[in-house]
Protein backbone atom coordinates (compact mmCIF):
# COMPACT_ATOMS: atom_id res chain seq x y z
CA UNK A 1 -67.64 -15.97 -3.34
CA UNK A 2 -68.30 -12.40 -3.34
CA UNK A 3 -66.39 -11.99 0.17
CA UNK A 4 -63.70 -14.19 -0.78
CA UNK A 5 -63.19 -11.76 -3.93
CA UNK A 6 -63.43 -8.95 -1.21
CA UNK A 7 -60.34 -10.60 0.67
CA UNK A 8 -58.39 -10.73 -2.54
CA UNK A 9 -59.47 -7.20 -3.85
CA UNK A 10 -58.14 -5.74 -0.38
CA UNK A 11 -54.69 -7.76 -0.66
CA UNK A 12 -54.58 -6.40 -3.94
CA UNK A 13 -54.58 -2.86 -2.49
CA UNK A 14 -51.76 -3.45 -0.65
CA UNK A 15 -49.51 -3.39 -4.43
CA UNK A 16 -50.07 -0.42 -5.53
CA UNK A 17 -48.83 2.12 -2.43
CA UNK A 18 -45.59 0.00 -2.41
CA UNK A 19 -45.46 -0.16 -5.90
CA UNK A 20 -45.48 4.09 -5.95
CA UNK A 21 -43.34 3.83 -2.82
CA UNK A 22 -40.90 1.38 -4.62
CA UNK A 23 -41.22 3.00 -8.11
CA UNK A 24 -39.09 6.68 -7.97
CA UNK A 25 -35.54 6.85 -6.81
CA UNK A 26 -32.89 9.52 -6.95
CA UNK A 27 -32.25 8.65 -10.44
CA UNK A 28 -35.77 8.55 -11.32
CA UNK A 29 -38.98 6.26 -12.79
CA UNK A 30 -38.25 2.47 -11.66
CA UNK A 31 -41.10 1.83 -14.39
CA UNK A 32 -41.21 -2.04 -13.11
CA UNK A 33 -42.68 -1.20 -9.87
CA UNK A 34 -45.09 1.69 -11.06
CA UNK A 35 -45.92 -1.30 -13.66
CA UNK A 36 -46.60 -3.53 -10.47
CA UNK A 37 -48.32 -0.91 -8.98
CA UNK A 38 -50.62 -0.81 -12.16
CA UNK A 39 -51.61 -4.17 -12.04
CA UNK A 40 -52.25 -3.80 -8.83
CA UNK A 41 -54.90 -0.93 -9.02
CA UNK A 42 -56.40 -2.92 -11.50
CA UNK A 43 -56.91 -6.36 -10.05
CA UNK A 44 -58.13 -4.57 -7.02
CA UNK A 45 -60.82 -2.60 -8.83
CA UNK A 46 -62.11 -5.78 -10.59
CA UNK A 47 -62.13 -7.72 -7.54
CA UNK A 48 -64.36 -4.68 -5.76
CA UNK A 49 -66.57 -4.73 -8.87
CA UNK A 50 -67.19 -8.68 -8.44
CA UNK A 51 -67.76 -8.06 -4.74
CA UNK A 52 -70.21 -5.51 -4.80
CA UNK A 53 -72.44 -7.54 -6.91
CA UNK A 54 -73.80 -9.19 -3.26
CA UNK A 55 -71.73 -6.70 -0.42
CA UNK A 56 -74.03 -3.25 -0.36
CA UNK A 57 -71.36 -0.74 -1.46
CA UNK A 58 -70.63 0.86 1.93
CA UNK A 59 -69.97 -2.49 3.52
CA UNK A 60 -67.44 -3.08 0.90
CA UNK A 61 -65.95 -0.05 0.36
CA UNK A 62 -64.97 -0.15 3.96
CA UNK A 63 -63.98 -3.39 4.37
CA UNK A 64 -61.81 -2.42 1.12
CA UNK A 65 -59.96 -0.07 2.47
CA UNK A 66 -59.77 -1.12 5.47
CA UNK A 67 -57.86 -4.49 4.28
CA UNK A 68 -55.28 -2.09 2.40
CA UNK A 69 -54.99 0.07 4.94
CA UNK A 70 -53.96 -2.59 7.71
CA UNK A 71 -51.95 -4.59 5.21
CA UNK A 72 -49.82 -1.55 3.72
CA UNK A 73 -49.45 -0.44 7.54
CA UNK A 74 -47.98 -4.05 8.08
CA UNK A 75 -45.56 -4.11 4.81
CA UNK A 76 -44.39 -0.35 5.93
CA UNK A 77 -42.53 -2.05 8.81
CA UNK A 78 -41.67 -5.28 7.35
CA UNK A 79 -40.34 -3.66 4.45
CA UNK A 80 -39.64 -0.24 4.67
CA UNK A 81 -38.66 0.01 8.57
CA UNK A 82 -41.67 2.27 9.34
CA UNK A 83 -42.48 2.59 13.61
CA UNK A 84 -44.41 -0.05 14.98
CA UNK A 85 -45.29 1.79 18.00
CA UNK A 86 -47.87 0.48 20.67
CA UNK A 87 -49.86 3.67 19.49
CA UNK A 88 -50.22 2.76 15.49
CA UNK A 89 -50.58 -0.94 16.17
CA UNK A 90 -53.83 0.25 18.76
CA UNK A 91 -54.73 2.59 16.13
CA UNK A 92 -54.93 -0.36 13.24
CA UNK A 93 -56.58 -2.94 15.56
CA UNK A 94 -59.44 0.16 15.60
CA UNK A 95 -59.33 -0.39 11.85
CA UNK A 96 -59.74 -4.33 11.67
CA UNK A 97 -62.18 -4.34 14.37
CA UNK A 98 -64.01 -2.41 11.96
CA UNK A 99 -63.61 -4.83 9.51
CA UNK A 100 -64.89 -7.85 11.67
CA UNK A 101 -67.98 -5.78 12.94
CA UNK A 102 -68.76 -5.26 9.21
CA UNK A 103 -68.74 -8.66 7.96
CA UNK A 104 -70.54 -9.68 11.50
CA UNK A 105 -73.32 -7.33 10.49
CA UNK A 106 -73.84 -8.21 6.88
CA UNK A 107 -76.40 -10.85 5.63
C-alpha cells in the first residue's frame, strides 16, 4: 500500500512544475493552472506522508523525487517541446535506475 501511495505521490509531483510552468503568461496569473498546481503540491505531500509510514524517509524521499523528476523531464518534451537529446535521456535513465535499486533494496 505504502509503495503504491509512493507511485501516486511521485505522479502527483509531476502537476505542480507544469502547473507554475502553465500558470503566468505575458498578460499575467492564469490562476487555473497555479490552482492545479496547488492541488497538486498537496496530494503529493499527503501521499509522501502515507508512504513514509512503512518507506524509511530517505528511501522515499528519493524515490519521490526521483518519480517527479523523470516524469516532468518526460512532459517537458511531450508538452512543452523541451530537447530529448541522447545525453538527458542517459542522464534520466541514471535517475530511474536509482529508483529501481531503491525499491530492490528496501524490505
Amino acid at each position: 500500500m505504502e509503495w503504491i501511495a509512493l507511485l501516486f505521490a511521485g505522479v502527483f509531483e509531476w502537476g505542480w512544475p507544469v502547473g507554475l510552468k502553465l500558470g503566468w503568461s505575458e498578460s499575467g496569473a492564469l490562476w487555473g493552472w497555479l490552482a492545479f498546481a496547488a492541488v497538486s503540491m498537496a496530494a503529493s505531500g499527503a501521499l509522501l506522508l502515507i508512504a513514509q509510514r512503512r518507506i524509511p524517509m530517505g528511501t522515499a524521499y528519493a524515490v519521490w523525487t526521483g518519480i517527479g523528476a523523470a516524469g516532468t523531464f518526460f512532459l517537458g518534451i511531450l508538452l512543452l517541446g523541451e530537447a530529448a537529446t541522447v545525453e538527458r535521456f542517459f542522464c534520466v535513465g541514471l535517475i530511474v535506475a536509482g529508483i529501481v535499486g531503491l525499491k530492490l533494496a528496501s524490505k
